[in-house]
Protein backbone atom coordinates (compact mmCIF):
# COMPACT_ATOMS: atom_id res chain seq x y z
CA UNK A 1 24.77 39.31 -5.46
CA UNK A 2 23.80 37.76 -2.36
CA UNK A 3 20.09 39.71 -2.83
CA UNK A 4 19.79 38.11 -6.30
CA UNK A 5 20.92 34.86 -4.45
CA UNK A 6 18.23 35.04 -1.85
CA UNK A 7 15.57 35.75 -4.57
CA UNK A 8 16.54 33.37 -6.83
CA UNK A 9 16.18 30.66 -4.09
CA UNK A 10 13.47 31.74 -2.69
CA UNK A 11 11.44 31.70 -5.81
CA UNK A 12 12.71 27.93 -6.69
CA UNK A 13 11.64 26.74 -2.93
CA UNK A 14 7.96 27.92 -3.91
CA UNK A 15 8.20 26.39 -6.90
CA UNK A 16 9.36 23.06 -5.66
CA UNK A 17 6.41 23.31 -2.39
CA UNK A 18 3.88 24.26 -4.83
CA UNK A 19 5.15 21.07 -7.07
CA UNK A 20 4.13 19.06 -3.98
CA UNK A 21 0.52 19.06 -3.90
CA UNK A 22 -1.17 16.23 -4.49
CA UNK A 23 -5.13 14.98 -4.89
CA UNK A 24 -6.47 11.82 -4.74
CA UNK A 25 -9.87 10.71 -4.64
CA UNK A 26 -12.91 8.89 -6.83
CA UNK A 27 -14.59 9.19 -9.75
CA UNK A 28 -18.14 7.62 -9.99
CA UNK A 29 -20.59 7.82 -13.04
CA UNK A 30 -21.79 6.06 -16.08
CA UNK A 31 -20.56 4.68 -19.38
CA UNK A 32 -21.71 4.42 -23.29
CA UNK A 33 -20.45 2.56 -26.27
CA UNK A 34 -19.59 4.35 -29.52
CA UNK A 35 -19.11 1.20 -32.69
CA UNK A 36 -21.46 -1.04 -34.76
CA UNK A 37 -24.28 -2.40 -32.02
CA UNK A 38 -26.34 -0.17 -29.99
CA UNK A 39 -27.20 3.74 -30.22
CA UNK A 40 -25.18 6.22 -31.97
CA UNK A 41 -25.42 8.87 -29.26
CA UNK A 42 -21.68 10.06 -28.45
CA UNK A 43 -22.43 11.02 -24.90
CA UNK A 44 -25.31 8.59 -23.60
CA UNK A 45 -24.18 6.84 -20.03
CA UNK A 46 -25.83 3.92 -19.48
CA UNK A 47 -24.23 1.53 -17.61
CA UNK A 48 -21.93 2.54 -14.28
CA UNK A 49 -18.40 3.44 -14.16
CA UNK A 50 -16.01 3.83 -11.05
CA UNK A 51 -12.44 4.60 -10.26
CA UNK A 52 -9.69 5.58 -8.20
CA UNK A 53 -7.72 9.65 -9.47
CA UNK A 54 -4.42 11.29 -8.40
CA UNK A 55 -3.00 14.22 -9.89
CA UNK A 56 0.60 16.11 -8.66
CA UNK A 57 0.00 19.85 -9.26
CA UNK A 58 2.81 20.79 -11.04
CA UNK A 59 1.16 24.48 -11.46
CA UNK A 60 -1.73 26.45 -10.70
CA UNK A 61 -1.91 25.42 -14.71
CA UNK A 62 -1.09 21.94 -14.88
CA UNK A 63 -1.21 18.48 -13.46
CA UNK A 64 0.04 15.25 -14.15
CA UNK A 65 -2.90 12.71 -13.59
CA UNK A 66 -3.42 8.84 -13.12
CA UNK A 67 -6.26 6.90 -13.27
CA UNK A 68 -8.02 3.26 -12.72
CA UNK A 69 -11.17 3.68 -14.12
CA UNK A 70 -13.73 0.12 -14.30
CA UNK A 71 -16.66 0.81 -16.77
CA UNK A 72 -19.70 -1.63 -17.95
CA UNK A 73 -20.28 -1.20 -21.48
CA UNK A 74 -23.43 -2.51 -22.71
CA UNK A 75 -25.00 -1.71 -26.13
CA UNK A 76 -28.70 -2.83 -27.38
CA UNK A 77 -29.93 -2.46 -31.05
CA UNK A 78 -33.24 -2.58 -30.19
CA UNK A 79 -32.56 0.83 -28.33
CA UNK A 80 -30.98 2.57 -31.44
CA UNK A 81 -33.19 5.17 -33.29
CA UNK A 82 -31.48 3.41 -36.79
CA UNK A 83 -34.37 1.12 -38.44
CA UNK A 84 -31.55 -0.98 -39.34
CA UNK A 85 -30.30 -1.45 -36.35
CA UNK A 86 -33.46 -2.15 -34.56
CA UNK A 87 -34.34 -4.87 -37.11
CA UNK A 88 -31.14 -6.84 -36.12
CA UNK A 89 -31.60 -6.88 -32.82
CA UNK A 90 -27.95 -7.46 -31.57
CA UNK A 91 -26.67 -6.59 -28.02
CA UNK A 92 -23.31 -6.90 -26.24
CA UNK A 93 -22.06 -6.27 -22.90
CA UNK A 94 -18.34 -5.87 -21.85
CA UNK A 95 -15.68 -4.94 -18.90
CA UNK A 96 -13.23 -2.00 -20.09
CA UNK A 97 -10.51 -1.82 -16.94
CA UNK A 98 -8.54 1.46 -18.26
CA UNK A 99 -5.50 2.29 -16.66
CA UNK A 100 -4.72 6.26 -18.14
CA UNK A 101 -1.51 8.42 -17.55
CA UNK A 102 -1.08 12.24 -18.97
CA UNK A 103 -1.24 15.95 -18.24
CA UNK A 104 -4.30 18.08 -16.95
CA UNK A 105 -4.81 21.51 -18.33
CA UNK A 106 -6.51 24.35 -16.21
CA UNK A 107 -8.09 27.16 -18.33
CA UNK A 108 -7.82 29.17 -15.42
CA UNK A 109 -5.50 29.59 -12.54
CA UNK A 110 -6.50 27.17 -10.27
CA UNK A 111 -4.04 27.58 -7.34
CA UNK A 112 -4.95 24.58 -4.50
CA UNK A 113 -3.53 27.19 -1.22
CA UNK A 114 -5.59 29.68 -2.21
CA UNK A 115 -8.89 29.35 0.49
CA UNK A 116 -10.85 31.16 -1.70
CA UNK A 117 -13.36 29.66 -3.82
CA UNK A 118 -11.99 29.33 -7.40
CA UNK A 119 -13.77 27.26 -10.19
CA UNK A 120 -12.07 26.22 -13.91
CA UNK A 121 -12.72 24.39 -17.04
CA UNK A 122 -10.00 22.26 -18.33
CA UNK A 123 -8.82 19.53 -20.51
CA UNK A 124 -7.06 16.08 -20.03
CA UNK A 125 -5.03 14.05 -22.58
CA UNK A 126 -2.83 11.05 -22.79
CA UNK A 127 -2.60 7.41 -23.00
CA UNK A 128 -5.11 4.74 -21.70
CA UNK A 129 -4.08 0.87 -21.47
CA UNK A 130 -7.43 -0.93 -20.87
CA UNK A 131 -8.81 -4.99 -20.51
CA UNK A 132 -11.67 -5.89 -22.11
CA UNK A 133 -13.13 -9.28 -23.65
CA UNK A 134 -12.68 -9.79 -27.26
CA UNK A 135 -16.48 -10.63 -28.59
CA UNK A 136 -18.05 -12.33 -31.59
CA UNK A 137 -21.19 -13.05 -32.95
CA UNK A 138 -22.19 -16.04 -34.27
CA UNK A 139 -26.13 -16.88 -34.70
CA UNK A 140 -27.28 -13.62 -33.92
CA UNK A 141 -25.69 -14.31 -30.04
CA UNK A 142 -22.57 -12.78 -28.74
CA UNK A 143 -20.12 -14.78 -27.71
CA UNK A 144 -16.98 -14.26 -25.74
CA UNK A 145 -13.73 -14.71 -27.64
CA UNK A 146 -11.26 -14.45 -24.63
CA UNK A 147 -9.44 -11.21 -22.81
CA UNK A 148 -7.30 -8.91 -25.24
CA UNK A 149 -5.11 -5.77 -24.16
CA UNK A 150 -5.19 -2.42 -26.06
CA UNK A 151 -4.55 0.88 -25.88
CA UNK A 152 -6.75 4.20 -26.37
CA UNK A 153 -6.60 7.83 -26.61
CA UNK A 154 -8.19 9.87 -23.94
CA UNK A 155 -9.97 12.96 -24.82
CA UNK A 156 -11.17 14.69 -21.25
CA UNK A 157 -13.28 17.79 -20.62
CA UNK A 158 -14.67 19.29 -17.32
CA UNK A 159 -15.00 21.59 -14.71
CA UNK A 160 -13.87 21.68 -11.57
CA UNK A 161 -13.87 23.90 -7.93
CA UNK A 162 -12.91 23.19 -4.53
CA UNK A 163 -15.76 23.02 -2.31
CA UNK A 164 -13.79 23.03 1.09
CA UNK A 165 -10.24 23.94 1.51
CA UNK A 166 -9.33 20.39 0.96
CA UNK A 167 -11.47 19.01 -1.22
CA UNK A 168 -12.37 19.44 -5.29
CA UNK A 169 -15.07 18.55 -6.98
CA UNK A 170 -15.16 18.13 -10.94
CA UNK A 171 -17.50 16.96 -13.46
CA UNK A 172 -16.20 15.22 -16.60
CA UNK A 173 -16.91 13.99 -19.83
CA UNK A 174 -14.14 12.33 -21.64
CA UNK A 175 -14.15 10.15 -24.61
CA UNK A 176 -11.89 7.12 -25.74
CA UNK A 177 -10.28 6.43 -29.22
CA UNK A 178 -9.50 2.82 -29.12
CA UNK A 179 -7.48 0.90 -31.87
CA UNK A 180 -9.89 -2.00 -31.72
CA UNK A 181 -12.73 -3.20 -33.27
CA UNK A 182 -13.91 -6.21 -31.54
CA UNK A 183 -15.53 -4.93 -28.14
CA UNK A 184 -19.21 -5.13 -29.73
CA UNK A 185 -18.04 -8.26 -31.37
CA UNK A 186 -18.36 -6.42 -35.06
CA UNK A 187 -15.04 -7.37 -36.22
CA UNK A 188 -13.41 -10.53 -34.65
CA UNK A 189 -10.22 -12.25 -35.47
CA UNK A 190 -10.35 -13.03 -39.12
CA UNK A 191 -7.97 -16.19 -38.53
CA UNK A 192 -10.45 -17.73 -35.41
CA UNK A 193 -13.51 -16.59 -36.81
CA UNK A 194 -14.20 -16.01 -40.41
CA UNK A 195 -16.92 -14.30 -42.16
CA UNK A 196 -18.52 -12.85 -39.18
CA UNK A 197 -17.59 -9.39 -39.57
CA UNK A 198 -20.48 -6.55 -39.85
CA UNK A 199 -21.25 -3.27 -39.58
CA UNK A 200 -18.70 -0.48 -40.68
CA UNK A 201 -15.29 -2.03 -40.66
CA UNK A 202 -13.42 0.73 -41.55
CA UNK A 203 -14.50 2.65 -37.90
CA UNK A 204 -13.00 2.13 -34.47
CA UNK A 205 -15.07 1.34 -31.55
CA UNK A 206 -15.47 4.31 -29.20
CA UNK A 207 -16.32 4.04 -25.17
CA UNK A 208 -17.14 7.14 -22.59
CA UNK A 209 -16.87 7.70 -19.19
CA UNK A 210 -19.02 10.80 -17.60
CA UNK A 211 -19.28 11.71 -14.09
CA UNK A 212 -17.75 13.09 -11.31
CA UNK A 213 -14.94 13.03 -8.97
CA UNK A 214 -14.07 13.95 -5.57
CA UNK A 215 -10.42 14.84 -4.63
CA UNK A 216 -8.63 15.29 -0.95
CA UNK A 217 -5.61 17.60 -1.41
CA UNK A 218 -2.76 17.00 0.46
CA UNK A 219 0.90 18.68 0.47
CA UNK A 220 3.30 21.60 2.18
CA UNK A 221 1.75 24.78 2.05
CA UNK A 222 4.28 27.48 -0.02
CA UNK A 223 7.04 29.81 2.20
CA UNK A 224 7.37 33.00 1.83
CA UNK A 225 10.77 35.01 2.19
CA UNK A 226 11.30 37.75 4.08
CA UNK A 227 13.74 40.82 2.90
C-alpha cells in the first residue's frame, strides 16, 4: 500500500511541477480587414500589429493563453481587385485593442524540459473583448462615430519550436469573428445615422492578426522519485 502510495504521489507532484511552466513574451506582425471597404483577401497584413502573450502549460498538450494584442486596421477600395469597389473609392482606418483568453492545442507533444529541439503545429480558440471606433460614412468621407466595445471569436493557427532552452518561437495566423458591423463604417447606428448603410449587411466584419511571437519560459523543472 505504501508503494502504491509513493507512486501515486509521485506521479501527482510531476503533474502539479509540470502545471507550473509558464511563457511570456511578444507578438509582433501585421493586420488586414475582412467587411465591406477594402480588399477581399482573408489573409493580407497590411498595417502593424503588436502585443504582449502568456500561456501556463497545463500539458505537453495544452495551454491556457492570454493576450493584449493592438492592431491598425486600414482598408482602401481603390486597392481591391472588385471594379465596384474601386469605383467607390472608400477607405477607413481603425484601432482594434483585443484583449483574448482560451486554450492552446499542441498537435504534437511539445514538452518545455525537454532540451531537445522539438517543433509543433497547433491551434488556439476562445474569446476576444476588443476597442475599436464605431465609423460612418457620410459624403463619401469616414467619419468617427465614438468608441464601442465588442466581443469576437478567435480562430488561431501556427507553429511553433523552441530555439534555446528557454525561449519559443511561433508563427501565427489567426482570424477574428466579430459581432459588429460598423468598424469600416458600412453599417452604423440606424437610430444616429440613418440611411447610410452599404455594402452587404447581412455579413460581419472580419480582422487578422499574422506574425510572430517570442516566449521566455520560466517554472520548476519536474522531480523524479526514486524506488
Amino acid at each position: 500500500m505504501n508503494r502504491i502510495l509513493s507512486t501515486f504521489l509521485c506521479f501527482f507532484m510531476v503533474s502539479l511541477v509540470h502545471s507550473q511552466i509558464h511563457e511570456v513574451g511578444l507578438f509582433a506582425g501585421g493586420a488586414n480587414f475582412i467587411g465591406d471597404v477594402g480588399r477581399t483577401n482573408y489573409v493580407y497584413p497590411n498595417a502593424p500589429a503588436i502585443g504582449i502573450v502568456y500561456k501556463w502549460n497545463r500539458s505537453p498538450r495544452h495551454a491556457w493563453r492570454a493576450s493584449f494584442t493592438v492592431g491598425e486596421l486600414i482598408g482602401k477600395d481603390t486597392d481591391s481587385k472588385s471594379p465596384g469597389r474601386e469605383q467607390r473609392g472608400y477607405e477607413f482606418h481603425n484601432t482594434v485593442k483585443e484583449l483574448s483568453l482560451g486554450l492552446e492545442f499542441n498537435f504534437f507533444d511539445f514538452d518545455l524540459h525537454q532540451l531537445d529541439r522539438q517543433i509543433t503545429p497547433y491551434i488556439y480558440g476562445g474569446l476576444s473583448y476588443f476597442r475599436y471606433d464605431s465609423k460612418y460614412v457620410r459624403n463619401s468621407k469616414t467619419e468617427d462615430a465614438g468608441g464601442n466595445n465588442s466581443l469576437a471569436i478567435p480562430m488561431v493557427v501556427g507553429v511553433k519550436s523552441n530555439i534555446t532552452p528557454h525561449l519559443v518561437l511561433g508563427f501565427e495566423v489567426g482570424a477574428r469573428y466579430t459581432f459588429e458591423d460598423d468598424l469600416d463604417g458600412s453599417s452604423p447606428s440606424q437610430d444616429k445615422y440613418p440611411g447610410l448603410k452599404f455594402g452587404n449587411t447581412t455579413n460581419k466584419d472580419w480582422y487578422v492578426f499574422s506574425g510572430f511571437t517570442l516566449t521566455y519560459t520560466f517554472g520548476n523543472s519536474p522531480c523524479y522519485c526514486q524506488d
